[in-house]
C-alpha atoms as a PDB file:
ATOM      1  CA  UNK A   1      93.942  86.829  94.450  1.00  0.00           C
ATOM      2  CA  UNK A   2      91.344  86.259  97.180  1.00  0.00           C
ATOM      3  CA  UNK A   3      91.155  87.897 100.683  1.00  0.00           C
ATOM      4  CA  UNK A   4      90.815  86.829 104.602  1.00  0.00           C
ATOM      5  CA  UNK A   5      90.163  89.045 107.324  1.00  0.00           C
ATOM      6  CA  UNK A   6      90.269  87.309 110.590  1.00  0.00           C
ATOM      7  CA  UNK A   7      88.271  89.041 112.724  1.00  0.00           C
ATOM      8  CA  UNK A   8      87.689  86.592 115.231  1.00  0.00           C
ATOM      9  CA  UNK A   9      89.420  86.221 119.051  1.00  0.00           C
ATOM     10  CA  UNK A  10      87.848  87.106 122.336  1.00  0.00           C
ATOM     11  CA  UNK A  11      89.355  90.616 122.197  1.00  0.00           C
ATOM     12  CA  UNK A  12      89.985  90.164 126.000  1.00  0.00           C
ATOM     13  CA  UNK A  13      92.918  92.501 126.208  1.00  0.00           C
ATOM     14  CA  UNK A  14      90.024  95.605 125.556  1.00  0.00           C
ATOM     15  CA  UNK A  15      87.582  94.038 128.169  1.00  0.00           C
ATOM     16  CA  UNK A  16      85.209  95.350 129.237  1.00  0.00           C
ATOM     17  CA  UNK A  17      84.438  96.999 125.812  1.00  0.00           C
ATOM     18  CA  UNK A  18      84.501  93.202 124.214  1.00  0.00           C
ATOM     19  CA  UNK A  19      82.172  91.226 126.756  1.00  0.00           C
ATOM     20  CA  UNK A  20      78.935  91.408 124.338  1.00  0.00           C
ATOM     21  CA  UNK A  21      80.615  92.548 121.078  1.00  0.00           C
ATOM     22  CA  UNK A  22      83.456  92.159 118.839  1.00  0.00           C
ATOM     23  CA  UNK A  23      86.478  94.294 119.158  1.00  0.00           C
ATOM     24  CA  UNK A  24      86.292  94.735 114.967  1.00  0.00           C
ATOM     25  CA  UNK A  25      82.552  95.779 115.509  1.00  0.00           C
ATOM     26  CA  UNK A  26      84.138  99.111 117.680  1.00  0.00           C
ATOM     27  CA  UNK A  27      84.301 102.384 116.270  1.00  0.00           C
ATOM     28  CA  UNK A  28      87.747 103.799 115.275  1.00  0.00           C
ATOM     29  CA  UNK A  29      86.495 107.396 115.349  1.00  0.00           C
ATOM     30  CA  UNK A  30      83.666 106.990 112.819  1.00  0.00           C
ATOM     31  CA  UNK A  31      84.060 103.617 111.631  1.00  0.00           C
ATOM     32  CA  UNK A  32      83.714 100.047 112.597  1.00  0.00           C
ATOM     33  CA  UNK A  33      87.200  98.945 112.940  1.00  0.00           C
ATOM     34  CA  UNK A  34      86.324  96.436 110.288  1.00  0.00           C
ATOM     35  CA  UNK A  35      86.306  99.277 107.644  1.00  0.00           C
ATOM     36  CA  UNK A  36      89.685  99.753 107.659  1.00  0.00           C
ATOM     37  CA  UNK A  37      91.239  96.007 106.985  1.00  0.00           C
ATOM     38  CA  UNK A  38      88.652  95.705 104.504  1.00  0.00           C
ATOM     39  CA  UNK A  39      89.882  99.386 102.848  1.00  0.00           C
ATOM     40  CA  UNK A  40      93.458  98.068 102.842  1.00  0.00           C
ATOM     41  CA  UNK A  41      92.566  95.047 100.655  1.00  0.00           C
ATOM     42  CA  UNK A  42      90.115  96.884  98.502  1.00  0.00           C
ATOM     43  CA  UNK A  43      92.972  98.998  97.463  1.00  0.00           C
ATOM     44  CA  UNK A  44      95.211  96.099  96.733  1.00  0.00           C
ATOM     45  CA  UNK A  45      92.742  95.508  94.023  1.00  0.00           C
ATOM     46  CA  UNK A  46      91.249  92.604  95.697  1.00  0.00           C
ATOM     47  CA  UNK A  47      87.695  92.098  95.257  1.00  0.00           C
ATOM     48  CA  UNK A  48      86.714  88.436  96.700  1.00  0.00           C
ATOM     49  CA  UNK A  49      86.717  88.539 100.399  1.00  0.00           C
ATOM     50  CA  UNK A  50      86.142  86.150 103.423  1.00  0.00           C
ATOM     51  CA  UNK A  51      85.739  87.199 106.846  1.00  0.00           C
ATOM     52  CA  UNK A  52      86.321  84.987 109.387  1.00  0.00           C
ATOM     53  CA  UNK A  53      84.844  85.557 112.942  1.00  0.00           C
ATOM     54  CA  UNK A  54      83.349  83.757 115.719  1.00  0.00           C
ATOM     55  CA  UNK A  55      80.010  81.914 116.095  1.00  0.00           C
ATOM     56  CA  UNK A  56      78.611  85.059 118.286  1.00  0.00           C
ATOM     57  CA  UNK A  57      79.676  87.615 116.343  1.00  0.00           C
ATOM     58  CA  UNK A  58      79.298  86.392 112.444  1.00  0.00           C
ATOM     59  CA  UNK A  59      75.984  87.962 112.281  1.00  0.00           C
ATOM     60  CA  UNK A  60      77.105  91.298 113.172  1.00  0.00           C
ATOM     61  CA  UNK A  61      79.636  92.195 110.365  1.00  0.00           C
ATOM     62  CA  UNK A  62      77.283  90.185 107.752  1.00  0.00           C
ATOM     63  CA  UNK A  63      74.264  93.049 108.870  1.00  0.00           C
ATOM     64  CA  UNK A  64      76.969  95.565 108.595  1.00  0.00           C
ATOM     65  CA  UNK A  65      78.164  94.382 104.742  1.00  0.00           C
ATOM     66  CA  UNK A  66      76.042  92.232 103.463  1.00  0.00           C
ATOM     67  CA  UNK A  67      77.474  90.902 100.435  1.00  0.00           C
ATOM     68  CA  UNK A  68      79.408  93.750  99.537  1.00  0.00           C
ATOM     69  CA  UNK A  69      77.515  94.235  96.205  1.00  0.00           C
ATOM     70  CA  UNK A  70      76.442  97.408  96.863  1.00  0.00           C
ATOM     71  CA  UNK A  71      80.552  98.637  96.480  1.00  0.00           C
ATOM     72  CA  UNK A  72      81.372  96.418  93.807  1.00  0.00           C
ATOM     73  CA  UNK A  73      82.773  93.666  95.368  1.00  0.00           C
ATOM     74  CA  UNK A  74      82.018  89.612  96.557  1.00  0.00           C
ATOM     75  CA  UNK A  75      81.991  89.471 100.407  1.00  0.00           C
ATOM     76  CA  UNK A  76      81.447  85.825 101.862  1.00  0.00           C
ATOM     77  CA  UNK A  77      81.118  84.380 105.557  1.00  0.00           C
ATOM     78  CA  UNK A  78      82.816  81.297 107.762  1.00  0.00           C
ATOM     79  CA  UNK A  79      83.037  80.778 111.537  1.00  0.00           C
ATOM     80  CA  UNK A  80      85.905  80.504 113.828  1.00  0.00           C
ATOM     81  CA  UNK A  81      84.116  78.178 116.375  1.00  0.00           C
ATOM     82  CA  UNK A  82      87.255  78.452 118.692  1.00  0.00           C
ATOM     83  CA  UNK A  83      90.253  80.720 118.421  1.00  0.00           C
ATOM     84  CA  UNK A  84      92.405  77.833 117.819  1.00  0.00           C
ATOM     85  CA  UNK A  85      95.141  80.292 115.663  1.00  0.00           C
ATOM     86  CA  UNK A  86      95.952  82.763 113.115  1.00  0.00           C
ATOM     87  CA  UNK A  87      96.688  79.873 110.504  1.00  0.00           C
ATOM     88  CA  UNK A  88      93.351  77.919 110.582  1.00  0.00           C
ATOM     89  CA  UNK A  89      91.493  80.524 108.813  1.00  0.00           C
ATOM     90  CA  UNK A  90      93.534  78.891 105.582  1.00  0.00           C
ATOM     91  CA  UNK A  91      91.902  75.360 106.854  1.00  0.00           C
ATOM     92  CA  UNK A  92      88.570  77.252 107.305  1.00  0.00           C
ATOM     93  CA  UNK A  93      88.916  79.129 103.872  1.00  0.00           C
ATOM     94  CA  UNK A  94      90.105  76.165 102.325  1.00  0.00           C
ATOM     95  CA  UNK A  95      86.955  75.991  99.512  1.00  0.00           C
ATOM     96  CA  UNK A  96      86.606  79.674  99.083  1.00  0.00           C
ATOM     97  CA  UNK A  97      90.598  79.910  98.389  1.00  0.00           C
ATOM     98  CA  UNK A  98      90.304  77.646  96.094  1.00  0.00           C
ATOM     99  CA  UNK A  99      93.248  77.211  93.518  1.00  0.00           C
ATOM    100  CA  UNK A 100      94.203  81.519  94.048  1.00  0.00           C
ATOM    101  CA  UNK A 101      96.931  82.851  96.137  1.00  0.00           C
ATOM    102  CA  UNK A 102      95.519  84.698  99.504  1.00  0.00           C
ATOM    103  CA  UNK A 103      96.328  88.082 101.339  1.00  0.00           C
ATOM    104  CA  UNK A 104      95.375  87.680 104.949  1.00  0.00           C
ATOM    105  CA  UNK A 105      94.620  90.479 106.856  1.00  0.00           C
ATOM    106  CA  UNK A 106      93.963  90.948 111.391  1.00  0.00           C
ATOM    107  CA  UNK A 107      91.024  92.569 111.583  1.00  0.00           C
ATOM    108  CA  UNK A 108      92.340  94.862 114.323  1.00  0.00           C
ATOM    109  CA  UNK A 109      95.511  96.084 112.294  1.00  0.00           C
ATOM    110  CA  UNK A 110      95.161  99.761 110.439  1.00  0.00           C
ATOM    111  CA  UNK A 111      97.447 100.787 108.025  1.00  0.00           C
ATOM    112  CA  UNK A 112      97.474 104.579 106.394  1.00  0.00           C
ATOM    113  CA  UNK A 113     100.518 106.378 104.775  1.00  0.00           C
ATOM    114  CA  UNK A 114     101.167 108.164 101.221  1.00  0.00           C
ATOM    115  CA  UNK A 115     101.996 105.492  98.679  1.00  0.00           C
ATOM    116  CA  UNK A 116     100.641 102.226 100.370  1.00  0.00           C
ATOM    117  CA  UNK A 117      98.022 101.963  97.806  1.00  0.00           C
ATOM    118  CA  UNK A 118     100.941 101.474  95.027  1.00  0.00           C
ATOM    119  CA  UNK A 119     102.803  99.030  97.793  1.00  0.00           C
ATOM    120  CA  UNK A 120     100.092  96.777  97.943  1.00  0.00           C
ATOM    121  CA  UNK A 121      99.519  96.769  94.299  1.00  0.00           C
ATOM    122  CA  UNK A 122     102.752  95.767  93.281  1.00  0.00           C
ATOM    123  CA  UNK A 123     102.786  92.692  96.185  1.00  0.00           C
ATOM    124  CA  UNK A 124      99.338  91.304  94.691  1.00  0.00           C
ATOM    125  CA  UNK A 125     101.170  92.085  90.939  1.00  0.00           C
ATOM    126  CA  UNK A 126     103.828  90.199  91.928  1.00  0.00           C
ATOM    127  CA  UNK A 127     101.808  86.957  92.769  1.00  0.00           C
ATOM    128  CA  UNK A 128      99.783  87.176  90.003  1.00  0.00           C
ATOM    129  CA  UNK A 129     102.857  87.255  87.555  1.00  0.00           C
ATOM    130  CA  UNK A 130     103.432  83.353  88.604  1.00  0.00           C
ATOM    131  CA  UNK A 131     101.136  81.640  86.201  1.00  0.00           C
ATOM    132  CA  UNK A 132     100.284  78.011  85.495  1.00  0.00           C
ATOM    133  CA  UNK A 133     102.997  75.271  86.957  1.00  0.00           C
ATOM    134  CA  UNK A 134     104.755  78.145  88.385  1.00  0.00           C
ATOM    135  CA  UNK A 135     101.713  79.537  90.414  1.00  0.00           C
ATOM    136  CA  UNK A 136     102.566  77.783  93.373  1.00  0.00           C
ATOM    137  CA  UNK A 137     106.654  79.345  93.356  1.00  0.00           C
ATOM    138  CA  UNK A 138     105.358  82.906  94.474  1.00  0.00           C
ATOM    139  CA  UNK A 139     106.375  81.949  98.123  1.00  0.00           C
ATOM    140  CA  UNK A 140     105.090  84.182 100.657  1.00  0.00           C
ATOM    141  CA  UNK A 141     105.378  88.125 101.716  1.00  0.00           C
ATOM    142  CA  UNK A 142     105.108  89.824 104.815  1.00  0.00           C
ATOM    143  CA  UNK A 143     106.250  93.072 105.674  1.00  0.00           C
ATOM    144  CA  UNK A 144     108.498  95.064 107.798  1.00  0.00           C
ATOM    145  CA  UNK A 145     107.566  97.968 109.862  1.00  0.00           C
ATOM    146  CA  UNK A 146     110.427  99.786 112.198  1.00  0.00           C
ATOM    147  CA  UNK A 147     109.332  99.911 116.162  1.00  0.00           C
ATOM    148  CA  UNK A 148     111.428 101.396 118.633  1.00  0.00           C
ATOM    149  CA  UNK A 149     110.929  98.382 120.992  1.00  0.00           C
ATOM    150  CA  UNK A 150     111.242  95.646 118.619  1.00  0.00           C
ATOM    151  CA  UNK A 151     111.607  93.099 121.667  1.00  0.00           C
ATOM    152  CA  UNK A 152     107.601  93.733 121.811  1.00  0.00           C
ATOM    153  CA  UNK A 153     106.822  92.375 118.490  1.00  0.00           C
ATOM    154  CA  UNK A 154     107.780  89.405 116.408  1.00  0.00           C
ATOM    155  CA  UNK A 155     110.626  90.185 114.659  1.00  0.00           C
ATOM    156  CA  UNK A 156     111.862  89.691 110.790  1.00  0.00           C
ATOM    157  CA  UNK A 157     115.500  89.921 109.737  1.00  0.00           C
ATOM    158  CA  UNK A 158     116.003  90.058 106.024  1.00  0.00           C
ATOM    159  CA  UNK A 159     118.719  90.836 103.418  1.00  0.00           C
ATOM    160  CA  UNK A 160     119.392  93.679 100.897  1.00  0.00           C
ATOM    161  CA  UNK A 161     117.639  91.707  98.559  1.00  0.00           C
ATOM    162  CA  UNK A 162     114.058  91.398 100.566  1.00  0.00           C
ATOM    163  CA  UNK A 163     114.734  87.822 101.334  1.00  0.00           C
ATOM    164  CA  UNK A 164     113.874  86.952 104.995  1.00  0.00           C
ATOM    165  CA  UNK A 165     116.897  85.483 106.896  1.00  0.00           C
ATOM    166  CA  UNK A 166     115.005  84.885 110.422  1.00  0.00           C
ATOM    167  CA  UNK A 167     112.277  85.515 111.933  1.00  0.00           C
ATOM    168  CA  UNK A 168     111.732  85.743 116.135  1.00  0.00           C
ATOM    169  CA  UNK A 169     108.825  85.898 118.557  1.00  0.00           C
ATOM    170  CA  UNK A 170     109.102  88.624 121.355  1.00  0.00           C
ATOM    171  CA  UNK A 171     112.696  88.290 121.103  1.00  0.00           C
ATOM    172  CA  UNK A 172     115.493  89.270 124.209  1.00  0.00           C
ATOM    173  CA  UNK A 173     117.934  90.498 121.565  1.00  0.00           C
ATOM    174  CA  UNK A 174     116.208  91.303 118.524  1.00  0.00           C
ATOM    175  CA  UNK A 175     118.216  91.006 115.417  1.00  0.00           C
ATOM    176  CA  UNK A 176     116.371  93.502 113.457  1.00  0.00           C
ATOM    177  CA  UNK A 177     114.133  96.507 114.504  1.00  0.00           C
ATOM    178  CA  UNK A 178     111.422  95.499 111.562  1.00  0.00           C
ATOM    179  CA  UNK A 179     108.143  94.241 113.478  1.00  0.00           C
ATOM    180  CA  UNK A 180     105.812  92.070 111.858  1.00  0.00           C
ATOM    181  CA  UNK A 181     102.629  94.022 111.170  1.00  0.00           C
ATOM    182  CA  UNK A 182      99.522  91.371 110.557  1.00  0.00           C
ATOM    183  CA  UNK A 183      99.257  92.031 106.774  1.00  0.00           C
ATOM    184  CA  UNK A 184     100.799  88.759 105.123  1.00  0.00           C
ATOM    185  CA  UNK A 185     100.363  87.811 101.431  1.00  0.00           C
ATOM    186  CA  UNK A 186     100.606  83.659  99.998  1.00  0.00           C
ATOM    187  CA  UNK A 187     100.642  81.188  97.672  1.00  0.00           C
ATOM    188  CA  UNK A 188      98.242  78.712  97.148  1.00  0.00           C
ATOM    189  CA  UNK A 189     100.398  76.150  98.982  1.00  0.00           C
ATOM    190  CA  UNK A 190      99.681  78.364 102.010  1.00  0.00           C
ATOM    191  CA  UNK A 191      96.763  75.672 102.344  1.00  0.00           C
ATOM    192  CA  UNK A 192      98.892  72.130 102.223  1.00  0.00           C
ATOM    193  CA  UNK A 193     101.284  74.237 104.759  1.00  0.00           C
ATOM    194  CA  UNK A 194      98.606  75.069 107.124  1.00  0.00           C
ATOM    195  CA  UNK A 195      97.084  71.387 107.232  1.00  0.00           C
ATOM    196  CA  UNK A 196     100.740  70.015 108.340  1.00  0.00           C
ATOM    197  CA  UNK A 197     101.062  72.173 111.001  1.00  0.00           C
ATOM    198  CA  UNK A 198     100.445  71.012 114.428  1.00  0.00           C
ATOM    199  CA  UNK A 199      99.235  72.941 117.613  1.00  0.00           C
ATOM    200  CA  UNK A 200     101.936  75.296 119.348  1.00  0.00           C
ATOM    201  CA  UNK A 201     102.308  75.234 123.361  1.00  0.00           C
ATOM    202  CA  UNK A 202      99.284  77.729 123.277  1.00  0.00           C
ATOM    203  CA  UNK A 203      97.215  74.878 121.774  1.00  0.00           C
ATOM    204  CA  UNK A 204      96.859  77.095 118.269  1.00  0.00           C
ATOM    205  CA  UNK A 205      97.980  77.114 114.768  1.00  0.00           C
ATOM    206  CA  UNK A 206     100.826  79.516 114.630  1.00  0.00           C
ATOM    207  CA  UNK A 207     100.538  82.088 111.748  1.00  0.00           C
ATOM    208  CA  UNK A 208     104.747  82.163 112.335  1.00  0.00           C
ATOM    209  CA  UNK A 209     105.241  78.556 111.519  1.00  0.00           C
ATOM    210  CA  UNK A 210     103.613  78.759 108.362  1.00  0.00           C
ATOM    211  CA  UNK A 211     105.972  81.415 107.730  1.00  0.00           C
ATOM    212  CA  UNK A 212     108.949  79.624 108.883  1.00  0.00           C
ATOM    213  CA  UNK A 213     108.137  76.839 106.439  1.00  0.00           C
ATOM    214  CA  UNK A 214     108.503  79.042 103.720  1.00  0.00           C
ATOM    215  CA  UNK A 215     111.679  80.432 105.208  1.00  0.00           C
ATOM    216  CA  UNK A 216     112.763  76.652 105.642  1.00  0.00           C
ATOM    217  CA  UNK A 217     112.044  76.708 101.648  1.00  0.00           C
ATOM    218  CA  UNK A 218     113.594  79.647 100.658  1.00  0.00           C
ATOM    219  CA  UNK A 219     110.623  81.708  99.718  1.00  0.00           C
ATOM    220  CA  UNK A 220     109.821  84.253 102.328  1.00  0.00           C
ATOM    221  CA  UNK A 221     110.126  87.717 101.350  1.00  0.00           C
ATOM    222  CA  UNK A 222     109.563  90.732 103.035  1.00  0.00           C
ATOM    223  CA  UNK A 223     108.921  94.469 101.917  1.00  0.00           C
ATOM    224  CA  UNK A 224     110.001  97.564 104.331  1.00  0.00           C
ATOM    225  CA  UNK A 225     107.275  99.904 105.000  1.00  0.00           C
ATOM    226  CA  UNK A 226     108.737 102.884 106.274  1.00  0.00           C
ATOM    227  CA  UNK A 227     109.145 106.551 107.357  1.00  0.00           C
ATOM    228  CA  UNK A 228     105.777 108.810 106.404  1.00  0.00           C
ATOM    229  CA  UNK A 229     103.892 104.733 107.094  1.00  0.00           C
ATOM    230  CA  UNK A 230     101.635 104.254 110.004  1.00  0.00           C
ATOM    231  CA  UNK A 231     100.398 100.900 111.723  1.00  0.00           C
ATOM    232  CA  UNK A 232      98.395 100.703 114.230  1.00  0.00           C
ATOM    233  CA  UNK A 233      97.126  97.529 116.513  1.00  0.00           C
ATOM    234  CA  UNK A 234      94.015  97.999 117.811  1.00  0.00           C
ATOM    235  CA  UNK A 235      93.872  95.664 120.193  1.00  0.00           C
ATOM    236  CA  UNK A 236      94.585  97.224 123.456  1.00  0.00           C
ATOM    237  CA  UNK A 237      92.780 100.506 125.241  1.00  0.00           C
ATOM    238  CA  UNK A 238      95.792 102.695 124.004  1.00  0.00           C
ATOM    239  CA  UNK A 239      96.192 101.003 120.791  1.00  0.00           C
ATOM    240  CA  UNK A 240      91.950 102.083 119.828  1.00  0.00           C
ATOM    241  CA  UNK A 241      92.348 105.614 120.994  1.00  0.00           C
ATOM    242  CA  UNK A 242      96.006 106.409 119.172  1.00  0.00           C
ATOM    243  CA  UNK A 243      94.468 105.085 116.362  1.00  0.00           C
ATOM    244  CA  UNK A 244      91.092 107.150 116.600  1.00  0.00           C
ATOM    245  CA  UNK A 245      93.053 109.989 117.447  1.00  0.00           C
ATOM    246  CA  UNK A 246      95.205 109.527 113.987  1.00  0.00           C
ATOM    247  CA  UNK A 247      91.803 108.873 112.217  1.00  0.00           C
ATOM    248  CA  UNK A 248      90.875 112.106 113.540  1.00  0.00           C
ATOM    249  CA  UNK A 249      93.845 114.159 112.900  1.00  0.00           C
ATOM    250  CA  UNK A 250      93.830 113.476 109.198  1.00  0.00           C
ATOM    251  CA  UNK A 251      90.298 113.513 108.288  1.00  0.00           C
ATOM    252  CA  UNK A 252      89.707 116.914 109.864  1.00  0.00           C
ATOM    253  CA  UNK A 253      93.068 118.242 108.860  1.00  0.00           C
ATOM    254  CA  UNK A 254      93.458 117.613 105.598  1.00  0.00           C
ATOM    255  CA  UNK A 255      89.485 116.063 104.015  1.00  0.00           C
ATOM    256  CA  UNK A 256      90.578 113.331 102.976  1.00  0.00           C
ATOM    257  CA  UNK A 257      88.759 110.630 104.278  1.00  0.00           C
ATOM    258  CA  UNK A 258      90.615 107.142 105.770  1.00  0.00           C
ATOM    259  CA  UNK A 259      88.650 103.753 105.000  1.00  0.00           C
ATOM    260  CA  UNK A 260      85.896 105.225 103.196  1.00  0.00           C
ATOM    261  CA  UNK A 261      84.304 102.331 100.987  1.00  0.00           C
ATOM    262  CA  UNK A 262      82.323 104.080  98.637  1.00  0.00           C
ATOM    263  CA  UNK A 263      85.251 106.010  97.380  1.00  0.00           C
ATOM    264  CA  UNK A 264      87.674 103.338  97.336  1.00  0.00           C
ATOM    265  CA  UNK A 265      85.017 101.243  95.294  1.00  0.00           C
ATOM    266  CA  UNK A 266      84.310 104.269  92.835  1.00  0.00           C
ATOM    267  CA  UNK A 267      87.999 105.581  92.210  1.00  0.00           C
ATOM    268  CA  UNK A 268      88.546 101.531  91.331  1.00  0.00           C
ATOM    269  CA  UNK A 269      85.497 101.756  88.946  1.00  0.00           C
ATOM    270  CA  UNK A 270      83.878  99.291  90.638  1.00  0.00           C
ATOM    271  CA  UNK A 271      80.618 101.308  90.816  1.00  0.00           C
ATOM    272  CA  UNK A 272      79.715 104.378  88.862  1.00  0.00           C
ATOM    273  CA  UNK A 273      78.962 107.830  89.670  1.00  0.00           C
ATOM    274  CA  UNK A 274      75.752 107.585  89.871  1.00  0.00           C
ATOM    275  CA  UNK A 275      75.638 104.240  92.171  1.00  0.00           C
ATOM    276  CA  UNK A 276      78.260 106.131  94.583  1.00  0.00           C
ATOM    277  CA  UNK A 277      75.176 109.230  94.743  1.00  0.00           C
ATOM    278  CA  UNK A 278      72.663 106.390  95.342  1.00  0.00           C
ATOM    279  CA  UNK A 279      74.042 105.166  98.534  1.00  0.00           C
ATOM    280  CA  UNK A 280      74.485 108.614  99.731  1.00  0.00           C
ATOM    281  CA  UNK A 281      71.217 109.801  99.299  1.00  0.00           C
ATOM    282  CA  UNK A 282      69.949 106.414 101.350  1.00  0.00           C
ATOM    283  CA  UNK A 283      72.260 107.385 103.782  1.00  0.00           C
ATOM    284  CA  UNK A 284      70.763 110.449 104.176  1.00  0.00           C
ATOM    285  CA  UNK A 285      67.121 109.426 104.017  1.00  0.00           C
ATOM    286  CA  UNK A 286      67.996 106.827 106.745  1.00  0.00           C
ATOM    287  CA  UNK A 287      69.423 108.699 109.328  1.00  0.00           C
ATOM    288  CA  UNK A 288      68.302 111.464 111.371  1.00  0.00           C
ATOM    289  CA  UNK A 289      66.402 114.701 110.517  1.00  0.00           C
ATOM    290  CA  UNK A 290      69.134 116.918 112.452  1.00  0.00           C
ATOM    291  CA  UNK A 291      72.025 116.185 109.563  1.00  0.00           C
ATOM    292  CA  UNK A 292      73.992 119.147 109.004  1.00  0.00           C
ATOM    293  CA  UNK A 293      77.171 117.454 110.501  1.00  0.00           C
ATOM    294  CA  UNK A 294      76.166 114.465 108.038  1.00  0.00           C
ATOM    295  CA  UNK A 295      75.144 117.022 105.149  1.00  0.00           C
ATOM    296  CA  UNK A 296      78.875 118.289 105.712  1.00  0.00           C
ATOM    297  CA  UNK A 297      80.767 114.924 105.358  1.00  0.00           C
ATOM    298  CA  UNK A 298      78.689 113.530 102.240  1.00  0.00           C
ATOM    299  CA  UNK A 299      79.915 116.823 100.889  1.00  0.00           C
ATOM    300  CA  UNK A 300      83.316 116.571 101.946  1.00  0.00           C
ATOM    301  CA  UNK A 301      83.421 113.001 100.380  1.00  0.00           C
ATOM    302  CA  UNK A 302      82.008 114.407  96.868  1.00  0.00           C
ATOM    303  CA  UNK A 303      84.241 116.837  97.105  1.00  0.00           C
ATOM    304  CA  UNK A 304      87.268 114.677  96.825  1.00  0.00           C
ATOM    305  CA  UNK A 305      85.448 112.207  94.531  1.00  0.00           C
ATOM    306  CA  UNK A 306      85.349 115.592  91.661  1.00  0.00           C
ATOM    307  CA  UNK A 307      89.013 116.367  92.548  1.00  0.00           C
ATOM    308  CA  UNK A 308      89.656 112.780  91.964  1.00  0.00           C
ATOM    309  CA  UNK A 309      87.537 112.881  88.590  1.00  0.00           C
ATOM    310  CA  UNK A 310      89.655 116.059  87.902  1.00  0.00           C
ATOM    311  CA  UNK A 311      92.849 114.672  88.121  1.00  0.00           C
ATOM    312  CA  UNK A 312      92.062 111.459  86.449  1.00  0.00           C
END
């Protein structure tokens, strides 16, 4: 399975923070926002990656990852000239999609809670267990996250069984209190779906009516994530800080460090020990002479890697 993160928009609802830079370029305590999209599809085992952003900003995120070989993983490019919708990045990702199914991801949208590693998993698992003719019968998977003002969100409605029976946009009435979280996970024919659509009242590609054509077909699923799960959107003043705040609260709290790379990339095996020490120690010849704050969180992050090593 390949990987999108759109991180493109003009991020005007944080203005003035976004008039020279983009909003996924901003720190969420002490990481580019980026980080943590990218963490959530590293740990769904996916290691080929697009990110999508605009013509301004491209640059920025490629300095900031390069190719992504240094943690074990493919990390390619594409602009957004215009933010003409959610669903073009499937249009613009067209080649590097290929024939595989796709996990898109909003590069504003966190996600942290105990056993979201295993949930994501099983979703790509599930995809990947349609092979040959039936590769293309997988359908499509969002996901479910309870609000207490659903009315704010789009909306999904779905049986006991997972299947999706409706899905609304900022609804009056909502049917269901399950907001739609920008985490969505597709077939290949995600692409023929994407080039049929034509351009809502805001002049865009909808990311909702490609879902509704798979609901129109019968293969729209949708998984709950639930109580102990947090989502954040970044998107807003409020939204950055709650989520810094969280960021905060569990790092210091507990050592366990959200959206950290390196670790993700060695617990996978995707680099060894040895690499993982590497980038450290360049970290730590790069930066500052004054580093005993730094000293203390390459420390903290060995320290779980050898209580990870322990328990493995």
């Amino acid at each position: 399975m390949k990987g999108i993160i759109l991180a493109g928009g003009s991020g005007t609802r944080l203005y003035p923070l976004t008039k020279s830079i983009s909003k996924q370029i901003l720190p969420v305590y002490d990481k580019p926002m980026i980080y943590y999209p990218l963490s959530v599809l590293m740990l769904a085992n996916i290691k080929d990656i697009l990110i999508i952003s605009t013509p301004r900003d491209i640059l920025l995120f490629e300095r900031l990852l390069g190719n992504g070989k240094q943690i074990g993983i493919n990390i390619e490019y594409k602009v957004q000239e215009k933010p003409n919708g959610i669903a073009e990045c499937f249009l613009i990702g067209k080649e590097f999609i290929g024939n595989d199914n796709v996990a898109l991801i909003l590069g504003d949208n966190i996600f942290y809670g105990n056993g979201f590693s295993k949930v994501l998993e099983d979703s790509v698992d599930y995809f990947e267990n349609f092979k040959g003719e039936k590769s293309n019968n997988a359908g499509a998977m969002i996901f479910g996250y309870p609000v207490k003002n659903p009315e704010d969100y789009g909306v999904v409605e779905f049986d006991e069984n997972n299947k999706v029976i409706s899905l609304e946009e900022k609804p009056v009435d909502p049917k269901s209190s399950f907001a739609v979280p920008g985490l969505y996970f597709y077939d290949n024919t995600v692409i023929k779906k994407a080039e049929m659509l034509k351009p809502s009242d805001r002049n865009e590609l909808e990311i909702t009516s490609i879902n509704e054509f798979y609901l129109s077909c019968d293969k729209l699923k949708a998984k709950t994530l639930g109580r102990g799960m947090s989502w954040f959107d970044t998107g807003t003043p409020k939204g950055l800080m709650e989520a810094a705040n969280f960021v905060e609260a569990i790092q210091n709290r507990q050592g366990f460090y959200i959206a950290c790379l390196e670790e993700i990339s060695y617990t996978k095996g995707w680099i060894s020990k040895g690499e993982l020490t590497e980038i450290i120690d360049k970290l730590k010849i790069s930066m500052d002479e004054n580093t005993n704050q730094i000293d203390k969180v390459f420390d903290d992050i060995l320290d779980v890697i050898e209580m990870y090593d322990f328990v493995r």
